[in-house]
N, C-alpha and C. Protein backbone atom coordinates (compact mmCIF):
# COMPACT_ATOMS: atom_id res chain seq x y z
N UNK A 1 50.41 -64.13 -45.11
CA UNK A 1 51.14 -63.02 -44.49
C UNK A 1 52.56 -62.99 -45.04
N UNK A 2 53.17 -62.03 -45.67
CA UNK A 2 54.40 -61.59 -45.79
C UNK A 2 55.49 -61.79 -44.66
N UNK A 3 56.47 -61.99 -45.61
CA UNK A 3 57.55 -61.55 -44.16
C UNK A 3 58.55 -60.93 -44.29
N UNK A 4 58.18 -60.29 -43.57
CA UNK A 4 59.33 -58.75 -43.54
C UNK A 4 60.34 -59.12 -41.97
N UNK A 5 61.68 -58.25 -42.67
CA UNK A 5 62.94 -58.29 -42.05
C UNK A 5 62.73 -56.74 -41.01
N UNK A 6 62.19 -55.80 -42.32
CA UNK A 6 62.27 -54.39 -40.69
C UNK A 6 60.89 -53.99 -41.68
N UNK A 7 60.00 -53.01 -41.26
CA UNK A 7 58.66 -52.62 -42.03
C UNK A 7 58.48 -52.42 -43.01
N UNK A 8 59.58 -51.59 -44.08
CA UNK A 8 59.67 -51.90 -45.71
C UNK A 8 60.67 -52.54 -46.35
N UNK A 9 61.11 -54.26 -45.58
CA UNK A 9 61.99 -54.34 -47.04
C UNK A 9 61.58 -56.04 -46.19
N UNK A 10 61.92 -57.33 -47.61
CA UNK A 10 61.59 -58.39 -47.45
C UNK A 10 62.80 -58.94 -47.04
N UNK A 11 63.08 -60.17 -46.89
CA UNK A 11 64.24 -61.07 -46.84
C UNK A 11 65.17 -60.93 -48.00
N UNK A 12 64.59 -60.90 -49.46
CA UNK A 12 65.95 -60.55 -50.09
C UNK A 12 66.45 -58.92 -50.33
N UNK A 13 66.50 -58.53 -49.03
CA UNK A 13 67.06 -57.60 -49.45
C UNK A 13 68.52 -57.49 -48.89
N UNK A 14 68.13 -58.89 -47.62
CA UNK A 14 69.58 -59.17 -47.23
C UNK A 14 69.86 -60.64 -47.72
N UNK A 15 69.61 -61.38 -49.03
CA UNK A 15 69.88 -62.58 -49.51
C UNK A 15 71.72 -62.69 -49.77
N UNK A 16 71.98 -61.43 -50.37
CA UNK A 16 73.58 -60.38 -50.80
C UNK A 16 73.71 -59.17 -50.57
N UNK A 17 73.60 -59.09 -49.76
CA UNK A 17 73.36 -57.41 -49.24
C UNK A 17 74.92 -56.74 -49.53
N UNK A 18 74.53 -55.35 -49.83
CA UNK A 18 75.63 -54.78 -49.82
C UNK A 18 75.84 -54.05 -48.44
N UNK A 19 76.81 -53.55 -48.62
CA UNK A 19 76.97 -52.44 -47.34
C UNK A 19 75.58 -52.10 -47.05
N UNK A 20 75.07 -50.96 -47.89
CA UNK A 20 74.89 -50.29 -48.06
C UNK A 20 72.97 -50.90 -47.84
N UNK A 21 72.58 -51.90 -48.18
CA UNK A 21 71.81 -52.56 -47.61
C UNK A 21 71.49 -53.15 -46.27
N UNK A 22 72.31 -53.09 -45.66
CA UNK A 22 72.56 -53.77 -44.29
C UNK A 22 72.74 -52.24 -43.62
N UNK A 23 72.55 -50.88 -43.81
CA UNK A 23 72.40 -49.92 -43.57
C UNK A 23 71.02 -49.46 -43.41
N UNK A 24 70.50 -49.74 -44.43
CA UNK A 24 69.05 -49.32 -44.77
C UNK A 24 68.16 -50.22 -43.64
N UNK A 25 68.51 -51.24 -43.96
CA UNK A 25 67.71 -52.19 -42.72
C UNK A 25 68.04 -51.87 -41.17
N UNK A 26 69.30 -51.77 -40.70
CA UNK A 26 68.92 -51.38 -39.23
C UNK A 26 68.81 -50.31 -39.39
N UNK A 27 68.81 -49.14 -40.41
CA UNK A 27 68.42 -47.68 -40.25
C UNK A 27 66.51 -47.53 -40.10
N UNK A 28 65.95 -48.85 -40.91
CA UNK A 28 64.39 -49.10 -41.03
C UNK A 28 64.09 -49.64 -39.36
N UNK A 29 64.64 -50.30 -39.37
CA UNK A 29 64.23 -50.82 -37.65
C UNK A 29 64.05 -50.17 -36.75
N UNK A 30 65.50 -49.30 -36.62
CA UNK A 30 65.62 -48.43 -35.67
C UNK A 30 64.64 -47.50 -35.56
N UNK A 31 63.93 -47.02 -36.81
CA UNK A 31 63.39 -45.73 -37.04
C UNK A 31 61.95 -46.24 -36.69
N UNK A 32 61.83 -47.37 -37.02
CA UNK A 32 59.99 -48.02 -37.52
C UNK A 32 59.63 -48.66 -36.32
N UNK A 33 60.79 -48.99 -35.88
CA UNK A 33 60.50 -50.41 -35.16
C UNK A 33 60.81 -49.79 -32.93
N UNK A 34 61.43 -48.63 -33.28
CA UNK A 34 61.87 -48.32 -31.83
C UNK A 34 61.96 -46.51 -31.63
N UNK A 35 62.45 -45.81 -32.93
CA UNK A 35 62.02 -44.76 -32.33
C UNK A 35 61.20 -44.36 -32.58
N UNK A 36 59.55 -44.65 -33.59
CA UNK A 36 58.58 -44.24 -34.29
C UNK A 36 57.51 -44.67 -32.77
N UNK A 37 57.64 -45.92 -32.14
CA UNK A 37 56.41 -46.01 -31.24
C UNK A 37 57.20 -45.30 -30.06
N UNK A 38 58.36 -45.17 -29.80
CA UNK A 38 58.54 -44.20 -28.51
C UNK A 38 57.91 -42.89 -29.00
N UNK A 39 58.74 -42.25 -29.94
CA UNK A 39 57.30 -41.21 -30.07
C UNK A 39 56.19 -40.65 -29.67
N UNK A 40 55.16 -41.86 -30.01
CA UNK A 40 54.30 -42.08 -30.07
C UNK A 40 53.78 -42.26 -28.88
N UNK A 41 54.04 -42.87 -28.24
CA UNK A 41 54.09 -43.21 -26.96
C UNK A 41 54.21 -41.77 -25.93
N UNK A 42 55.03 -40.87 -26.45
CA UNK A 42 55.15 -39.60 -25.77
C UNK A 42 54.44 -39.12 -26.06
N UNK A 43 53.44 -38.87 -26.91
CA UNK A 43 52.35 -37.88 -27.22
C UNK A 43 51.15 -38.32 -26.47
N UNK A 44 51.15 -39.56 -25.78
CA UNK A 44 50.39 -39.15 -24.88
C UNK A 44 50.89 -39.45 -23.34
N UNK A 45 50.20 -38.31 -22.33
CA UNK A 45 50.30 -38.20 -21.21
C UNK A 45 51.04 -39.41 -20.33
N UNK A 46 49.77 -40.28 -20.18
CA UNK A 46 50.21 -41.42 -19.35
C UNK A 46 51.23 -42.63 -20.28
N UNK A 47 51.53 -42.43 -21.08
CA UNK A 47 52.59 -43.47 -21.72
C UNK A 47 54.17 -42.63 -21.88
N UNK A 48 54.37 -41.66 -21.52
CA UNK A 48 55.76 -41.10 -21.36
C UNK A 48 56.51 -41.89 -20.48
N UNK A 49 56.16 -42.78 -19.68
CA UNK A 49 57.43 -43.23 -18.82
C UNK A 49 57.40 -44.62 -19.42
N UNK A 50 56.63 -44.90 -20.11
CA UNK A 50 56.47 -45.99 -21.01
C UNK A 50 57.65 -45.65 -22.20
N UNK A 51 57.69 -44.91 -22.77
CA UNK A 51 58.61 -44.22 -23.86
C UNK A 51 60.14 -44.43 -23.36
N UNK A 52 60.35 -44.13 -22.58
CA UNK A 52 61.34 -44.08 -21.77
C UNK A 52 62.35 -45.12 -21.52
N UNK A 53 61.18 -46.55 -20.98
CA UNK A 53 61.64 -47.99 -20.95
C UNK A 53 61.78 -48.49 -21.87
N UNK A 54 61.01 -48.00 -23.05
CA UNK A 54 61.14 -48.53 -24.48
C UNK A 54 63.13 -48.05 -25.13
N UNK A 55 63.16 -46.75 -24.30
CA UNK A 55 64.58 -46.12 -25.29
C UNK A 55 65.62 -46.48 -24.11
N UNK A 56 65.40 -47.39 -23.46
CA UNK A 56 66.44 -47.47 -22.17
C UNK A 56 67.65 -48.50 -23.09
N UNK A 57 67.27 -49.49 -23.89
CA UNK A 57 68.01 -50.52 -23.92
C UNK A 57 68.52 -49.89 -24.97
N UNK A 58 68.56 -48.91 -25.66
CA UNK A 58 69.37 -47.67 -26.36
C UNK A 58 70.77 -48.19 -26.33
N UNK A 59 71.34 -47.78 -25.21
CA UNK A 59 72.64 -47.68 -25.04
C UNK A 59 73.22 -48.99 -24.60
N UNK A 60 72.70 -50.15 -24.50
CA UNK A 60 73.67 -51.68 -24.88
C UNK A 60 73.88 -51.67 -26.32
N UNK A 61 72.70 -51.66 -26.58
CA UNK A 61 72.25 -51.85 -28.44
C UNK A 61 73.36 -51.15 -28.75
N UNK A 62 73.97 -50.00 -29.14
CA UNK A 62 74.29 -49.16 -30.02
C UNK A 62 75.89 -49.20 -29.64
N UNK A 63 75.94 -49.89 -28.42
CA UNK A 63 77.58 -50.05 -27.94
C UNK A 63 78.01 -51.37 -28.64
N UNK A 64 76.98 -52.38 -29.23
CA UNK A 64 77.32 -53.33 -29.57
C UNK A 64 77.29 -53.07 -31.17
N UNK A 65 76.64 -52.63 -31.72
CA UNK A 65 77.04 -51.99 -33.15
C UNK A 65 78.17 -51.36 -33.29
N UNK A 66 78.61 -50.37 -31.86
CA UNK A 66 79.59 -49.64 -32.16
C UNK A 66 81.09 -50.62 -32.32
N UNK A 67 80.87 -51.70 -31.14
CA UNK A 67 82.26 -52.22 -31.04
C UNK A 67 82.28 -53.55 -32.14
N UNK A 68 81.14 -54.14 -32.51
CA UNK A 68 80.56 -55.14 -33.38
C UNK A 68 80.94 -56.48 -32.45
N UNK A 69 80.89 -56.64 -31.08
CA UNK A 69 80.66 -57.46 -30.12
C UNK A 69 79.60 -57.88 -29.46
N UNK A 70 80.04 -58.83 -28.78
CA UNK A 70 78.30 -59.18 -28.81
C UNK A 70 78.70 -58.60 -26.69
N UNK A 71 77.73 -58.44 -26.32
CA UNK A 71 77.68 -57.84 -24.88
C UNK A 71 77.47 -58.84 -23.88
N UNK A 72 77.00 -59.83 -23.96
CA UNK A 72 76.87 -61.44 -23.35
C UNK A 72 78.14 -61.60 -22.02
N UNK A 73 77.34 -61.10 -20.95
CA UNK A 73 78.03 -60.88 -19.66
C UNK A 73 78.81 -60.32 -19.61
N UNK A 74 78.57 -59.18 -19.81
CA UNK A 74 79.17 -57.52 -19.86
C UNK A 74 78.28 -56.49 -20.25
N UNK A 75 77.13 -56.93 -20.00
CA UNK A 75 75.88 -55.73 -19.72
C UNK A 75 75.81 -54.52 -19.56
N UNK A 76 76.37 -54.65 -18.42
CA UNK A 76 77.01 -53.26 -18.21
C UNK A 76 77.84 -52.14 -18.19
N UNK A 77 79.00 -53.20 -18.87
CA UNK A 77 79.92 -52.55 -19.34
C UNK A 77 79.77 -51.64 -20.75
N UNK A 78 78.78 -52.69 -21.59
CA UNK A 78 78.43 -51.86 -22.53
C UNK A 78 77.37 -51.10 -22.41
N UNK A 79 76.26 -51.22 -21.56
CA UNK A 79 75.32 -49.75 -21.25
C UNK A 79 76.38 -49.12 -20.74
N UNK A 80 77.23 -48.67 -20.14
CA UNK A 80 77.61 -47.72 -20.11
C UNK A 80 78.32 -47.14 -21.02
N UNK A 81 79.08 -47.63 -21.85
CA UNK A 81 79.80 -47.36 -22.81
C UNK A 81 78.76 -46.83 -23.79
N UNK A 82 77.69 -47.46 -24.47
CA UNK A 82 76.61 -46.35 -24.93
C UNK A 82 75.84 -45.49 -24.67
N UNK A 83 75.68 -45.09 -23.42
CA UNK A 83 75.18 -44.24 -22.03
C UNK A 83 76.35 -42.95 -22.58
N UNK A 84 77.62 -43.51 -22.09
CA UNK A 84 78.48 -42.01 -22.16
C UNK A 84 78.40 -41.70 -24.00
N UNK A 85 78.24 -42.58 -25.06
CA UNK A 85 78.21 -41.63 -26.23
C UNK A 85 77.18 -41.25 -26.95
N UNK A 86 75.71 -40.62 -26.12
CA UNK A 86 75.04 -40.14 -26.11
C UNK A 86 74.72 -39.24 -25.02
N UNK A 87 75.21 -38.95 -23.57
CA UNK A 87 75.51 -38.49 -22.81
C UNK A 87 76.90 -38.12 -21.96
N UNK A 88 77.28 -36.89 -22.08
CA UNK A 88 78.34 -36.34 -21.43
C UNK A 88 77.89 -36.12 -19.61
N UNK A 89 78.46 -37.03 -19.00
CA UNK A 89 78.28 -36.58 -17.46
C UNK A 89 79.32 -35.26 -17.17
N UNK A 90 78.18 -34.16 -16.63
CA UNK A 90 79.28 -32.90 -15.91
C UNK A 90 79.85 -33.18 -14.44
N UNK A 91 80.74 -34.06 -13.93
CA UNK A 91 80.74 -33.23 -12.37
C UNK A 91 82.12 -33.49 -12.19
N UNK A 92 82.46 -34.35 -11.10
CA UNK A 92 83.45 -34.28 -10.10
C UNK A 92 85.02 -35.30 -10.89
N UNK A 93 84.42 -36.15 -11.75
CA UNK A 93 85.43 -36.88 -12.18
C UNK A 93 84.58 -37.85 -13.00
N UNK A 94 85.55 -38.96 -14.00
CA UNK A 94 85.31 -40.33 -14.15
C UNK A 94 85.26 -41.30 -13.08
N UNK A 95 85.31 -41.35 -11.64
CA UNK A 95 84.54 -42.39 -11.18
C UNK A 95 83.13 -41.80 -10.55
N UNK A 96 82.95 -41.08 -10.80
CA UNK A 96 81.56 -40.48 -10.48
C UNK A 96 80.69 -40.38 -11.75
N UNK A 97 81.35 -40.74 -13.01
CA UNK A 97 80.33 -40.44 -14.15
C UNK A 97 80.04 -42.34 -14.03
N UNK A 98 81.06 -43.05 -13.99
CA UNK A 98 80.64 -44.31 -13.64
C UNK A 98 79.36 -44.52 -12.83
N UNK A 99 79.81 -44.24 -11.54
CA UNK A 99 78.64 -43.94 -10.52
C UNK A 99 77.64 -43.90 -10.99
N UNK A 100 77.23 -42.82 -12.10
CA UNK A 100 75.78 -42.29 -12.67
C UNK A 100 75.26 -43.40 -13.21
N UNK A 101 76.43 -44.05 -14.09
CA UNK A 101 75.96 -45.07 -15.20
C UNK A 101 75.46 -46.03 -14.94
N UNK A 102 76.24 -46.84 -14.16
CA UNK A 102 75.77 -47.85 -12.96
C UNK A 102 73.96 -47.59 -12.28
N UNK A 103 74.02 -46.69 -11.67
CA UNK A 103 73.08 -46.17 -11.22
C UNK A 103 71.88 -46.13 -12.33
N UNK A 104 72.04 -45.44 -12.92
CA UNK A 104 71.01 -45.77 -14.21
C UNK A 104 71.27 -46.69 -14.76
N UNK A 105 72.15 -47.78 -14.80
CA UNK A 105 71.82 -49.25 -15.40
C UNK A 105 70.78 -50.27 -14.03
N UNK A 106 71.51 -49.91 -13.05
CA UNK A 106 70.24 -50.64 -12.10
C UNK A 106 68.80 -49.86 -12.03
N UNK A 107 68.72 -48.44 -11.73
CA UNK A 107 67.39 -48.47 -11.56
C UNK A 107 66.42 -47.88 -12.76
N UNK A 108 66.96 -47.78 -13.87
CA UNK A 108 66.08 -47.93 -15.20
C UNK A 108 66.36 -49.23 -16.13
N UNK A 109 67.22 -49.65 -16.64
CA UNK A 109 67.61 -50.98 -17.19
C UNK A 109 67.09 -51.99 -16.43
N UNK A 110 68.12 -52.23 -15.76
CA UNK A 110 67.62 -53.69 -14.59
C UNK A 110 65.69 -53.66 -13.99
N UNK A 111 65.64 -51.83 -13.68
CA UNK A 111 64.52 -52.14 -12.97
C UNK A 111 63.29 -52.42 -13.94
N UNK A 112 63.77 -52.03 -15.23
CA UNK A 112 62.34 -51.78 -16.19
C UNK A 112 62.36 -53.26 -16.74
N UNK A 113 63.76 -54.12 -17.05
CA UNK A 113 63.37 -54.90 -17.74
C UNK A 113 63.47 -56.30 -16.49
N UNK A 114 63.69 -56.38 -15.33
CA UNK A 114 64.00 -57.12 -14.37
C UNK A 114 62.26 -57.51 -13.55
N UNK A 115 62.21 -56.25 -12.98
CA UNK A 115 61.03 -55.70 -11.58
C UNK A 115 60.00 -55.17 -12.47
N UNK A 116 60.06 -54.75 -14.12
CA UNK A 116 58.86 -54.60 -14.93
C UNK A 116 58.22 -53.02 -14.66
N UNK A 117 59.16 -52.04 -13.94
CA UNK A 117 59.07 -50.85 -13.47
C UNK A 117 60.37 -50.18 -13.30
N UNK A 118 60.61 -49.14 -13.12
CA UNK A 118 62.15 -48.15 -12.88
C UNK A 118 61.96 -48.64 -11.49
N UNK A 119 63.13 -48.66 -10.88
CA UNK A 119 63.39 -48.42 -9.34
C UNK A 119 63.02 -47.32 -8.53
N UNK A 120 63.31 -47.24 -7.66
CA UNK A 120 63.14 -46.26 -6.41
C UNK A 120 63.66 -45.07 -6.65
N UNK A 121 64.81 -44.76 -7.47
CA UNK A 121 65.45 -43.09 -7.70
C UNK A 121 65.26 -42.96 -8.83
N UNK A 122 64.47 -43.51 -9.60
CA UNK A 122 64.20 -43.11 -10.67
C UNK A 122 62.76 -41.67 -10.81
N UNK A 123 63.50 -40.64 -11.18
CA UNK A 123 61.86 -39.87 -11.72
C UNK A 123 61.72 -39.40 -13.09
N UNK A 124 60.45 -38.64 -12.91
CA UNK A 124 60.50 -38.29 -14.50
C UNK A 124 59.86 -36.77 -14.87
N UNK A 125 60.24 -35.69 -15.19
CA UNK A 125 59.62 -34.64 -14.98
C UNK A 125 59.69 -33.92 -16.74
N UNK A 126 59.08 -33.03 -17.14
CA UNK A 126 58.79 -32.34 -18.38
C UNK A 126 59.38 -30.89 -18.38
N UNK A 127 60.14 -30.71 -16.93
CA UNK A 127 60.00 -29.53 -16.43
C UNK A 127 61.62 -28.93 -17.38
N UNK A 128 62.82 -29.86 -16.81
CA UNK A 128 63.65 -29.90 -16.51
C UNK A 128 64.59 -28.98 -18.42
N UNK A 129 65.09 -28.13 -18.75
CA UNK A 129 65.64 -28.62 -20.05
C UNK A 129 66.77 -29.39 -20.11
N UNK A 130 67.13 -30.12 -19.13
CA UNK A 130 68.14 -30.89 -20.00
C UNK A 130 67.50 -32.42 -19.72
N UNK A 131 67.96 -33.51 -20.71
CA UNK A 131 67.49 -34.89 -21.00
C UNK A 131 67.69 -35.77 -19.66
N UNK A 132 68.62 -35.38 -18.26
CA UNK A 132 68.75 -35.95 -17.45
C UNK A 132 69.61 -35.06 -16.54
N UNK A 133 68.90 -35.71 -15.11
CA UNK A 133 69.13 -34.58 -14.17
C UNK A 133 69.53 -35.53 -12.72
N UNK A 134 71.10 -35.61 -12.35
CA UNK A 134 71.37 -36.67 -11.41
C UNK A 134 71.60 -36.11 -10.14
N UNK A 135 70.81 -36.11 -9.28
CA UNK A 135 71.44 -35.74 -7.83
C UNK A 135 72.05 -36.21 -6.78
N UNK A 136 73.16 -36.15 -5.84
CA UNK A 136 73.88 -36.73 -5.44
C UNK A 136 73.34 -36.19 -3.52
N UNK A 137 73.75 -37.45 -3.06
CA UNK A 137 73.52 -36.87 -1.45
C UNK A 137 74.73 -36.43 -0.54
N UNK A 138 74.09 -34.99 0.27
CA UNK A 138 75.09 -34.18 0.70
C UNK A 138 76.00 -34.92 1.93
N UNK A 139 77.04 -34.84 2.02
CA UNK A 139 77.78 -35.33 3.93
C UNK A 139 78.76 -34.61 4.02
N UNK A 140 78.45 -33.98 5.44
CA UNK A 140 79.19 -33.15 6.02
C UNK A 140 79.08 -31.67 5.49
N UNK A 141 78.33 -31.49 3.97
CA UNK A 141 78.18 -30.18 3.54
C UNK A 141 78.62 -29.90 2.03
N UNK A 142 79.38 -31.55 2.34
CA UNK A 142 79.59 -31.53 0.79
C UNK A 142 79.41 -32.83 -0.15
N UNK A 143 79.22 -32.28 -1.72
CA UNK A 143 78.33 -32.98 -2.12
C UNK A 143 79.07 -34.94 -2.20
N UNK A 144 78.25 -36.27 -2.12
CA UNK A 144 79.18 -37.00 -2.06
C UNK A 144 78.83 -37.88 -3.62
N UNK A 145 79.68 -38.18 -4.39
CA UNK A 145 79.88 -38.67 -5.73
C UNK A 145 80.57 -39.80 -5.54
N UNK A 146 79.91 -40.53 -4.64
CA UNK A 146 80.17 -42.08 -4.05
C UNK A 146 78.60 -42.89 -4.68
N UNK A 147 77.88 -42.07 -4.25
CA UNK A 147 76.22 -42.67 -4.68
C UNK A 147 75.59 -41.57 -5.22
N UNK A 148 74.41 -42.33 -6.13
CA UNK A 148 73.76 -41.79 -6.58
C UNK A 148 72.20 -41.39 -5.77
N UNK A 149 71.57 -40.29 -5.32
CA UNK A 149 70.48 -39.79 -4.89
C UNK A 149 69.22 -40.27 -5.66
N UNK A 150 69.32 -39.32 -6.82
CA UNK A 150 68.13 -39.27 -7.64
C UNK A 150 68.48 -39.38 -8.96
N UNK A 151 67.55 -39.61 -9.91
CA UNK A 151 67.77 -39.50 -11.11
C UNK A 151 66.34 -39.17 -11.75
N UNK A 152 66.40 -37.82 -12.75
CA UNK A 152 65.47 -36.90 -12.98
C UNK A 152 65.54 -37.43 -14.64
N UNK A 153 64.62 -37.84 -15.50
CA UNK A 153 64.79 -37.66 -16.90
C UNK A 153 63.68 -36.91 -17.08
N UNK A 154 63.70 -36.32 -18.10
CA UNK A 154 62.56 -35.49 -19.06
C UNK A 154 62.81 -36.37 -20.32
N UNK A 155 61.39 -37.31 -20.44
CA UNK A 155 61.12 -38.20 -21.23
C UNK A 155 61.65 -37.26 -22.66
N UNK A 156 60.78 -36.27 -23.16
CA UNK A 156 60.72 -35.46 -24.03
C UNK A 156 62.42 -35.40 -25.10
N UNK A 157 63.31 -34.78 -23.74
CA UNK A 157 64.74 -33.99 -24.24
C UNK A 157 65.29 -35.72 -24.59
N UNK A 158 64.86 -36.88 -23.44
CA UNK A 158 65.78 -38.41 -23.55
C UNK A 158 65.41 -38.72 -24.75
N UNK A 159 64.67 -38.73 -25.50
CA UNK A 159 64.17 -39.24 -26.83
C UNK A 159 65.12 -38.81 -27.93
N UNK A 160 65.10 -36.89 -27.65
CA UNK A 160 65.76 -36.37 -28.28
C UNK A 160 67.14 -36.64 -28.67
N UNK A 161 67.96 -36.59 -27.53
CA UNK A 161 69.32 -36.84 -27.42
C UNK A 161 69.59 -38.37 -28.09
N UNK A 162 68.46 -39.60 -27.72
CA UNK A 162 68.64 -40.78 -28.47
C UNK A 162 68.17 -40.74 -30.23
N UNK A 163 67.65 -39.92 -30.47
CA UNK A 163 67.60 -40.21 -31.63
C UNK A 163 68.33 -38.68 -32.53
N UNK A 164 69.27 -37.77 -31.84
CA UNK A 164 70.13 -37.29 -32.57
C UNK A 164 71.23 -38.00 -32.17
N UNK A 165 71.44 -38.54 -31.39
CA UNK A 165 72.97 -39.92 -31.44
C UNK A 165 72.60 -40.65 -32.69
N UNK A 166 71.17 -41.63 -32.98
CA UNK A 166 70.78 -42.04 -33.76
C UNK A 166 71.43 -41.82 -35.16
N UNK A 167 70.98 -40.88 -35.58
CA UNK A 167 70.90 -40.07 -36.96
C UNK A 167 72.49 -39.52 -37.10
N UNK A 168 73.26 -39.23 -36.25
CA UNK A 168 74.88 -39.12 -36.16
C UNK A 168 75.31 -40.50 -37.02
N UNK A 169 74.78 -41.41 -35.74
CA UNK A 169 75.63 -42.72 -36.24
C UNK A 169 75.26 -42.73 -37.53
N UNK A 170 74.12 -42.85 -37.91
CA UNK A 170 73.87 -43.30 -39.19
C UNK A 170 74.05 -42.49 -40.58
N UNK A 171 74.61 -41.24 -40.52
CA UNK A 171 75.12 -40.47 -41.04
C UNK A 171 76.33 -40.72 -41.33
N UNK A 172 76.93 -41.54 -40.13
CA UNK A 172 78.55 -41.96 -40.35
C UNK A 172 78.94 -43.16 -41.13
N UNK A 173 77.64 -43.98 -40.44
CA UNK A 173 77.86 -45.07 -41.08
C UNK A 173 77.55 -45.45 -42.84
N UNK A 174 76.66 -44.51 -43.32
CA UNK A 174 76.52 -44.15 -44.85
C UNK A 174 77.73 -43.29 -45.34
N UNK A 175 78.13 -42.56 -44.79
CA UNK A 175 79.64 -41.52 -45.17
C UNK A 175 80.58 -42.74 -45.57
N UNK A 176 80.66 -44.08 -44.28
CA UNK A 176 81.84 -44.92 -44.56
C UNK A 176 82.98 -44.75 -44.38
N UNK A 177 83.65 -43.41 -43.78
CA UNK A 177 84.96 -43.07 -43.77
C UNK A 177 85.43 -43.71 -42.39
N UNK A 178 84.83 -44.20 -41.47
CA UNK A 178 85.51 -44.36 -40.32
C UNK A 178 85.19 -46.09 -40.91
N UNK A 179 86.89 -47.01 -40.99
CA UNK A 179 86.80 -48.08 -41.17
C UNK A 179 86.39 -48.88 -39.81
N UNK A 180 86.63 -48.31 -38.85
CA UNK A 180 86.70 -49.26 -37.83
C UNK A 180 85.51 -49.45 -37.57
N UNK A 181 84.59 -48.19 -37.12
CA UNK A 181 82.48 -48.13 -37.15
C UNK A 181 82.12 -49.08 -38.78
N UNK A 182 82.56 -48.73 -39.98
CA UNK A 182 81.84 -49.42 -40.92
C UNK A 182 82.09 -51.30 -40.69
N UNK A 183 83.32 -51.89 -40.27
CA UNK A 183 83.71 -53.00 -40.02
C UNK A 183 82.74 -53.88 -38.93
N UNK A 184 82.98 -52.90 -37.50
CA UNK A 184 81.72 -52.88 -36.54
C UNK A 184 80.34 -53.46 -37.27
């Protein structure tokens, strides 16, 4: 048996890698190795929320490329930090987009890779067009952005949005002009 580093390239391809090699390889991984079976996984019926848990750990991953740190008890600091640069929260402020993040780090992160399932406010609908849909519970009449209610994804649009963040980064990171991402 061969041994391969990501699905088409061997060990020396990072023996001296150039930049520009060390590009190609997590650009092969990413593509072969995480967004090719989510995919896949979405085309059929009963494996969409499967797809889902697969693209959750998305946004640690890509916060730790971004800052070139390692995330090692600060979990969450960096899912969220890759959470918001693939997702813009609309509402009431920054401690309510926190709120969200949090919220979706416990009951999809924690719950998928912890409890081996999403949590309790987690749903999942096909219906929806946008990639995520957060609802908040009402008091007194108005809405409260203290807690999080629900949380709605459409497997379909979440894929989407992760793998045009994807293809951004990696667009940037072959361009090379931003020293601080190529250093990362």
């Amino acid at each position: 048996m061969q041994n391969f580093i990501s699905p088409n390239f061997g060990p020396e391809k990072l023996e001296s890698p150039t930049y520009e090699d060390l590009i190609d390889v997590f650009e092969d991984r990413m593509r072969n190795w995480f967004l090719l079976p989510a995919a896949r996984l979405l085309a059929m019926p009963c494996c969409q929320i499967a797809a889902v848990g697969l693209l959750i750990p998305y946004f640690e991953g890509i916060a730790i490329y971004l800052s070139g740190k390692d995330s090692r008890n600060r979990s969450l600091e960096f899912f969220a930090n890759g959470f918001f640069r693939v997702f813009t929260i609309q509402d009431e402020g920054k401690e309510s987009s926190k709120i969200v993040a949090d919220a979706i780090y416990d009951q999809a992160r924690c719950g998928f890779a912890h409890d081996g399932m999403f949590r309790n406010r987690m749903y999942f609908s096909d219906v929806s067009l946008k990639p995520l849909f957060v609802t908040f519970p009402k008091k007194n009449g108005t809405l409260d952005f203290s807690q999080v209610e629900s949380i709605v994804i459409n497997p379909f649009r979440f894929y989407e949005s992760i793998r045009t963040h994807f293809e951004g980064y990696v667009k940037s990171l072959r361009e090379g002009s931003d020293t601080a991402m190529r250093h990362a």
